[in-house]
N, C-alpha and C. Protein backbone atom coordinates (compact mmCIF):
# COMPACT_ATOMS: atom_id res chain seq x y z
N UNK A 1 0.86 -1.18 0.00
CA UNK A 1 0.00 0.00 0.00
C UNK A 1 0.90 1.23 0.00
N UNK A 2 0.90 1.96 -0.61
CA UNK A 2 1.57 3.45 -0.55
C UNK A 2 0.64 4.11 0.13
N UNK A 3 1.65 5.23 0.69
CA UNK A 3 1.48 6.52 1.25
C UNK A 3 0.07 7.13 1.00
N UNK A 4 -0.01 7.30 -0.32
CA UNK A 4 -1.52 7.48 0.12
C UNK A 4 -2.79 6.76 0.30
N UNK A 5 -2.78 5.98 -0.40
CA UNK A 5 -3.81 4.87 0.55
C UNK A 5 -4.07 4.98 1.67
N UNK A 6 -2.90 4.85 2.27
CA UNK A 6 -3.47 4.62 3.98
C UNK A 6 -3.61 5.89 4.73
N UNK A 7 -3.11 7.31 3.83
CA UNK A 7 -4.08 8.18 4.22
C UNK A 7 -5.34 8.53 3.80
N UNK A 8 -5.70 7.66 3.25
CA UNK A 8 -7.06 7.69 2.46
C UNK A 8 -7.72 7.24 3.41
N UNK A 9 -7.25 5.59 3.94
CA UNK A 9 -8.19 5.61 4.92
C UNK A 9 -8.47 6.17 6.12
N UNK A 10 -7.49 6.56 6.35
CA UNK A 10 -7.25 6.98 7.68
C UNK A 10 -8.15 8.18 7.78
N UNK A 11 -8.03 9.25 6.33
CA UNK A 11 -9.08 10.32 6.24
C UNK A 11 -10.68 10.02 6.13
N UNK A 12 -10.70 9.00 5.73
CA UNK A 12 -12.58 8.20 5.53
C UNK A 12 -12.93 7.73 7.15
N UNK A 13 -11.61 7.49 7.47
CA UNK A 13 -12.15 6.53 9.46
C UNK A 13 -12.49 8.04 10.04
N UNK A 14 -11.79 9.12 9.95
CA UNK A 14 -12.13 9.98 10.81
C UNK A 14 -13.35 10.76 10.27
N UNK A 15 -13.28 10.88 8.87
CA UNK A 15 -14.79 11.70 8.05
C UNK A 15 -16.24 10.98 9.13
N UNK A 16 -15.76 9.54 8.95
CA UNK A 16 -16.75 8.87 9.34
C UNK A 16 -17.30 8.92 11.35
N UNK A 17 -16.32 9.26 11.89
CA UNK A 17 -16.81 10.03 13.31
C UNK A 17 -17.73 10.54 13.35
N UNK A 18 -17.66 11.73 12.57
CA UNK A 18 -19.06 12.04 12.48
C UNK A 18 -20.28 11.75 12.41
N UNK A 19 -20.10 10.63 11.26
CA UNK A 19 -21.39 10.31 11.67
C UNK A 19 -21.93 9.26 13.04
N UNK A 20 -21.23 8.99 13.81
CA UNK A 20 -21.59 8.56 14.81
C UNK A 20 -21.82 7.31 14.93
N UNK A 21 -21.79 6.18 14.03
CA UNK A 21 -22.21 4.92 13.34
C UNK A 21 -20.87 3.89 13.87
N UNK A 22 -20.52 3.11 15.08
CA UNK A 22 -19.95 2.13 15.35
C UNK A 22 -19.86 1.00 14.42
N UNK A 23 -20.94 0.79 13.39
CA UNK A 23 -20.62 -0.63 12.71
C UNK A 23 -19.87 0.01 11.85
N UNK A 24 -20.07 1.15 10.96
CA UNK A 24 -19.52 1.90 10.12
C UNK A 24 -17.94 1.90 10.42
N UNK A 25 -17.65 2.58 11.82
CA UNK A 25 -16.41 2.45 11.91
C UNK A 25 -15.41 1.31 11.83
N UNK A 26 -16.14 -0.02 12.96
CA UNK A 26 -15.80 -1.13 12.86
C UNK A 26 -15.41 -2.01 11.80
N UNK A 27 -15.95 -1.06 10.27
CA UNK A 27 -15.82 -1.64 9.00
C UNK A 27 -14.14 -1.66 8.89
N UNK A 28 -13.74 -0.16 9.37
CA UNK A 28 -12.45 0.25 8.95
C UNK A 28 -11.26 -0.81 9.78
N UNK A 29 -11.37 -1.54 10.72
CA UNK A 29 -10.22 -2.54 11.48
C UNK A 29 -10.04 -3.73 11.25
N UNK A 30 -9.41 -3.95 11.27
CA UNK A 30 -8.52 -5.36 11.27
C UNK A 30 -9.21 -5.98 12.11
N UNK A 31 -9.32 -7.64 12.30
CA UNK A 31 -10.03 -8.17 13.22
C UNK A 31 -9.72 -8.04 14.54
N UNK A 32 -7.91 -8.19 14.60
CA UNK A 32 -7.22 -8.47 15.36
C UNK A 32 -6.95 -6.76 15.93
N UNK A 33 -7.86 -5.72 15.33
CA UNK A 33 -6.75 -4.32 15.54
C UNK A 33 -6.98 -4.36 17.30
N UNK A 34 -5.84 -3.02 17.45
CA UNK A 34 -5.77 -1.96 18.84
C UNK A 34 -5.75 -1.13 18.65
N UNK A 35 -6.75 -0.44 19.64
CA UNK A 35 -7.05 0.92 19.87
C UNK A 35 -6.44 1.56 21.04
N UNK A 36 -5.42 2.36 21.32
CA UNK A 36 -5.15 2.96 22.41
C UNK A 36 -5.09 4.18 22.80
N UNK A 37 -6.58 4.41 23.20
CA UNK A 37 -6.99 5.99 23.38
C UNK A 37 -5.95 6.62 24.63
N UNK A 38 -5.00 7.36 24.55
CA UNK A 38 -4.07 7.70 25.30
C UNK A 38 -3.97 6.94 26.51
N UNK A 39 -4.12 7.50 28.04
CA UNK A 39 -3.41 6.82 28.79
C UNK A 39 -4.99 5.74 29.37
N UNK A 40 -5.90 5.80 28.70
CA UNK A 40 -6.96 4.97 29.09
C UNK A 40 -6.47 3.32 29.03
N UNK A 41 -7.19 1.97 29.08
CA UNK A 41 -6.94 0.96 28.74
C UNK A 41 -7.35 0.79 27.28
N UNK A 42 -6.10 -0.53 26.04
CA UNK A 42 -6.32 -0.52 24.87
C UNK A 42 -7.39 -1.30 25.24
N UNK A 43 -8.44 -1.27 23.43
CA UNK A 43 -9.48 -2.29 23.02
C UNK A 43 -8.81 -3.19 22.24
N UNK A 44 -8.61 -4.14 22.66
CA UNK A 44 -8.03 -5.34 21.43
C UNK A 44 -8.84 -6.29 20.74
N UNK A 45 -9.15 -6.43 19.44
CA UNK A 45 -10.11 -6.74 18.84
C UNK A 45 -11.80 -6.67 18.44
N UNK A 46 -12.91 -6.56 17.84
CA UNK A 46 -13.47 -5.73 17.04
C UNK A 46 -14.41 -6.14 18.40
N UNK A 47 -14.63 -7.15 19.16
CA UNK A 47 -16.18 -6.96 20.02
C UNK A 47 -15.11 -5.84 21.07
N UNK A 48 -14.24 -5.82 21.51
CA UNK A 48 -13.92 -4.62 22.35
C UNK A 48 -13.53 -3.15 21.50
N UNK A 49 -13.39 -3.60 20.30
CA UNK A 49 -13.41 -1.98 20.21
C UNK A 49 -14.90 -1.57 19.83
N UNK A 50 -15.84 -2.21 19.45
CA UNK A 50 -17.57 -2.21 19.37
C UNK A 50 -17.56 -1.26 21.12
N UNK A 51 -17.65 -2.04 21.74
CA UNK A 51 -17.97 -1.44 22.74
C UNK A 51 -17.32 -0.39 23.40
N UNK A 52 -15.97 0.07 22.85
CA UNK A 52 -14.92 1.30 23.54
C UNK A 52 -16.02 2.18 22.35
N UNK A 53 -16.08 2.41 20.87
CA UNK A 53 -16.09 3.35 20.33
C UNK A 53 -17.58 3.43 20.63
N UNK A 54 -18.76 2.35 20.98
CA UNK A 54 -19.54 3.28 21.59
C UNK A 54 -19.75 3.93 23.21
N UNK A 55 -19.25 3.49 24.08
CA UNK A 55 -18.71 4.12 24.77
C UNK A 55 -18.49 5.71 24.93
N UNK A 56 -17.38 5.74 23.40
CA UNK A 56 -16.94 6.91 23.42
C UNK A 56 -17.51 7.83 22.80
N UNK A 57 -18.42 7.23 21.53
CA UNK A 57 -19.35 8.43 20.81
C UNK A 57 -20.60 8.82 21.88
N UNK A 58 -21.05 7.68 22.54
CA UNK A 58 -22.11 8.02 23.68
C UNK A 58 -21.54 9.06 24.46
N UNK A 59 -20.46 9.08 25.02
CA UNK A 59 -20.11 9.84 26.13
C UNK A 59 -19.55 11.40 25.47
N UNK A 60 -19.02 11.66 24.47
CA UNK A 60 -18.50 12.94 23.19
C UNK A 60 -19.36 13.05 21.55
N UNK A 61 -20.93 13.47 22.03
CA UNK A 61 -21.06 13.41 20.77
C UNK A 61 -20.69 14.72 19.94
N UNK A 62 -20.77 14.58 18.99
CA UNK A 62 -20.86 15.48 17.73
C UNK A 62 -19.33 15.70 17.70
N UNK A 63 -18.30 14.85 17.62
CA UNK A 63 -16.99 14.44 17.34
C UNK A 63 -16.89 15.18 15.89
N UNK A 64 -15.61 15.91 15.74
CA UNK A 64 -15.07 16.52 14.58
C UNK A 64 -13.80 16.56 14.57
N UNK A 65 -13.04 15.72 13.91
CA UNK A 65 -11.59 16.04 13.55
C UNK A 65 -10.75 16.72 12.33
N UNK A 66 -10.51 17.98 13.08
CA UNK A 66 -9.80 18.52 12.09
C UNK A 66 -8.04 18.48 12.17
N UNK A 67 -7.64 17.29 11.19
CA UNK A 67 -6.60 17.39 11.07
C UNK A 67 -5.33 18.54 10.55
N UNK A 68 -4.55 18.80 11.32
CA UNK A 68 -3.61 19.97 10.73
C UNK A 68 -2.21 19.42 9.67
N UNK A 69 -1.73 17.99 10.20
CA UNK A 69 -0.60 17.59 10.02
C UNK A 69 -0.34 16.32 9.72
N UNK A 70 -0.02 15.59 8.62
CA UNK A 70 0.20 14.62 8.33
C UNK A 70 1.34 13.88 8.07
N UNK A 71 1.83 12.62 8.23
CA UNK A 71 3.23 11.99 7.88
C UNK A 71 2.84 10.75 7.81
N UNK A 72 3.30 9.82 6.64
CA UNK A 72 2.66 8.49 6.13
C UNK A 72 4.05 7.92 5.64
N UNK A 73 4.21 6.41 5.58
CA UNK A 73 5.24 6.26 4.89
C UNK A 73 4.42 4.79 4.01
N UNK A 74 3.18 4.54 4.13
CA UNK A 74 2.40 3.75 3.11
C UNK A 74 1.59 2.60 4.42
N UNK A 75 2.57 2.84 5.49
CA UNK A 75 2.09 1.37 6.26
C UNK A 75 1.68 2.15 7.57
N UNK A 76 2.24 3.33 8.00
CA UNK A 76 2.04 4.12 9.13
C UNK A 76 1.58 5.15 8.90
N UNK A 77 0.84 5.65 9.11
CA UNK A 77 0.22 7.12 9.11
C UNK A 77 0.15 7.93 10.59
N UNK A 78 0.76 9.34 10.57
CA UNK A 78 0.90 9.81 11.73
C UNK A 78 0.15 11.21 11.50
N UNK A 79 -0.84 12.29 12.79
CA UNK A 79 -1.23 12.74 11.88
C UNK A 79 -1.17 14.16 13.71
N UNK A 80 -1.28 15.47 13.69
CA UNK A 80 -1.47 15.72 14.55
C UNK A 80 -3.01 16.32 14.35
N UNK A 81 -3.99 16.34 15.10
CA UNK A 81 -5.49 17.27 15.13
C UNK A 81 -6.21 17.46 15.90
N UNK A 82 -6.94 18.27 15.67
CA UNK A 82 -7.90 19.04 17.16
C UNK A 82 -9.07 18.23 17.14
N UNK A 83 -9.72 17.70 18.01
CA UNK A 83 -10.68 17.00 18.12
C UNK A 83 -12.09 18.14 18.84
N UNK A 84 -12.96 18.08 18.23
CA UNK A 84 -13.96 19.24 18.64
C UNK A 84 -15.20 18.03 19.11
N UNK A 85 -15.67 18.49 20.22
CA UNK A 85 -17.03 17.83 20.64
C UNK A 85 -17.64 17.84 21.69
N UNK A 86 -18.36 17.68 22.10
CA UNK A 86 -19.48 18.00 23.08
C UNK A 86 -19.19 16.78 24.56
N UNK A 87 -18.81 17.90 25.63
CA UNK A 87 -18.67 16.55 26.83
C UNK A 87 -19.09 17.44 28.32
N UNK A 88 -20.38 16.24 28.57
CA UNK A 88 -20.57 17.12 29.73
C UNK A 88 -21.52 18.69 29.06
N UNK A 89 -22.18 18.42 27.95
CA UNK A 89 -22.78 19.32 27.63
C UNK A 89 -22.20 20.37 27.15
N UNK A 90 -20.98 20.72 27.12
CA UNK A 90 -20.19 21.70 26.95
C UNK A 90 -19.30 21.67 25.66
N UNK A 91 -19.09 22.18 24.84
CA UNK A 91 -18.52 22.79 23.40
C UNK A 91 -17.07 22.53 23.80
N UNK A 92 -16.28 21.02 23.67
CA UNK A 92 -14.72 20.68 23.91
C UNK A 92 -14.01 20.93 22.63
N UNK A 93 -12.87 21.45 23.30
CA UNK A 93 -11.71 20.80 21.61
C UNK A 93 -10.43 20.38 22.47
N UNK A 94 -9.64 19.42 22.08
CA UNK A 94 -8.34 18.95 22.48
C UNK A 94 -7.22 18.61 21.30
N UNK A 95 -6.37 18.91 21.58
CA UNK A 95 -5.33 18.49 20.30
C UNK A 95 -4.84 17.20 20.93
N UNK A 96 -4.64 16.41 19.60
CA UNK A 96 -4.58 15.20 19.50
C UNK A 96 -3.63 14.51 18.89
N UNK A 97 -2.51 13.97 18.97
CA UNK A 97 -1.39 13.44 17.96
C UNK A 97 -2.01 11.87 18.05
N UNK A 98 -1.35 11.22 16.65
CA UNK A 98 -2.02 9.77 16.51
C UNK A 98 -1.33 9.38 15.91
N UNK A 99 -1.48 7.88 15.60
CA UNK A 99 -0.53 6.84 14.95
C UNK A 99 -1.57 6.11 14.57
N UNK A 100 -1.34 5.75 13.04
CA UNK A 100 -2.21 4.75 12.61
C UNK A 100 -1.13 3.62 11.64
N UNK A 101 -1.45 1.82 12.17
CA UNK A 101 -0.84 1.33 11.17
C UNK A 101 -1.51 0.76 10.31
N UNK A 102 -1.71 0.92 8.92
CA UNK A 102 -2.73 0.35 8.03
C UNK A 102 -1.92 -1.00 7.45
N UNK A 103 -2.64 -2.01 7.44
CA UNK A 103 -2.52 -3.23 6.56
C UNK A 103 -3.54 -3.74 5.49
N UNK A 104 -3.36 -4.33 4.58
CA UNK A 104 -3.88 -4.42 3.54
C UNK A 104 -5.46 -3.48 3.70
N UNK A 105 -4.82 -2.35 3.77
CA UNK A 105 -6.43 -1.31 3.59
C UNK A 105 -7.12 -1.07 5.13
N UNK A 106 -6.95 -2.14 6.07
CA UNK A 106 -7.63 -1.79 7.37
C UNK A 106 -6.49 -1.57 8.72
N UNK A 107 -7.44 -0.53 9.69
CA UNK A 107 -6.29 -0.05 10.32
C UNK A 107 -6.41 -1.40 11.72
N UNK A 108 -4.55 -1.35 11.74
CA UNK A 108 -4.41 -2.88 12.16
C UNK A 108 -3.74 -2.19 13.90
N UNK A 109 -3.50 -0.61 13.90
CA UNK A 109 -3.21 -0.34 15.30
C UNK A 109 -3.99 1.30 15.16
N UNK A 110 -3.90 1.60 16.44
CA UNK A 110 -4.57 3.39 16.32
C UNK A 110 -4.18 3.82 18.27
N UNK A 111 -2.89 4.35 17.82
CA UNK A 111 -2.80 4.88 19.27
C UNK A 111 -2.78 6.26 19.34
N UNK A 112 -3.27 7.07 20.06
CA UNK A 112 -3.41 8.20 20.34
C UNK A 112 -2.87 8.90 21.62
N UNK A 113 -2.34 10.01 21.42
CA UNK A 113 -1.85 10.92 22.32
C UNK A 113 -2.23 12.07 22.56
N UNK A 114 -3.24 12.67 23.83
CA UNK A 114 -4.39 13.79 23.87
C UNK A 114 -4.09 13.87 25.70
N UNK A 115 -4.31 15.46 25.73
CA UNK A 115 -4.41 16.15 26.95
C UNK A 115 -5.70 15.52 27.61
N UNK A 116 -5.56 14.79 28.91
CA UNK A 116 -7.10 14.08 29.62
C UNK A 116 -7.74 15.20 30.02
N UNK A 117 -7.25 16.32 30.82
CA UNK A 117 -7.59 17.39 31.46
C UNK A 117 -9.27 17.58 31.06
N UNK A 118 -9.44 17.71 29.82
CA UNK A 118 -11.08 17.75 29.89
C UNK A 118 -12.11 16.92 30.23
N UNK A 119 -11.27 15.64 30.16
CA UNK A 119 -12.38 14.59 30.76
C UNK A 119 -12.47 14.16 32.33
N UNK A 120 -11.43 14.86 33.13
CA UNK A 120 -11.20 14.77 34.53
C UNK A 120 -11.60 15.97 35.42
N UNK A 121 -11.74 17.35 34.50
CA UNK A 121 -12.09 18.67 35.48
C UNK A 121 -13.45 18.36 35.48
N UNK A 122 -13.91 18.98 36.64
CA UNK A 122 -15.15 19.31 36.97
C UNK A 122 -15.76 20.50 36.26
């Protein structure tokens, strides 16, 4: 897969946040993938990440990622962006650095690195 491919997908997994749709997303992983939302615990494989990503759209809806920064080398995609969304009723944004490793088209890791501070203040 080249470089852009797997920012292709990587740009369709996050388009698709939006719409809020867990099977949708679940389309985009590997059977076997990991998810490691910063310093939280990873989801390893698709019935635990089913239940982390709804989890997480339940608890942050109206999720928007606007990416600023990208670096791919066909198999890794690295990307930095602000994540905008609603927590606690309130209008959030956090910047977000990430790692994605794509294999044949689906993402086979997704770790993320984000300030907790909004999900811990009162």
């Amino acid at each position: 897969m080249v470089a852009a491919e797997a920012e292709q997908v990587v740009d369709r997994f996050l388009a698709a946040w939006e719409r809020a749709d867990v099977e949708e997303l679940l389309a985009f992983f590997a059977d076997d993938a990991v998810w490691q939302p910063g310093p939280m615990k990873a989801a390893v494989g698709k019935h635990a990440l089913r239940e982390a990503l709804a989890e997480w759209l339940h608890g942050t809806p109206g999720v928007r990622a606007q990416v600023h920064h990208t670096v791919s080398d066909g198999a890794m995609v690295m990307h930095e962006r602000t994540d905008h969304f609603t927590f606690r009723s309130k209008a959030t944004a956090t910047p977000v650095a990430a790692a994605f490793e794509i294999d044949n088209g689906k993402i086979k890791a997704w770790r993320e690195y984000f300030d907790m501070s909004p999900f811990i203040s009162s």
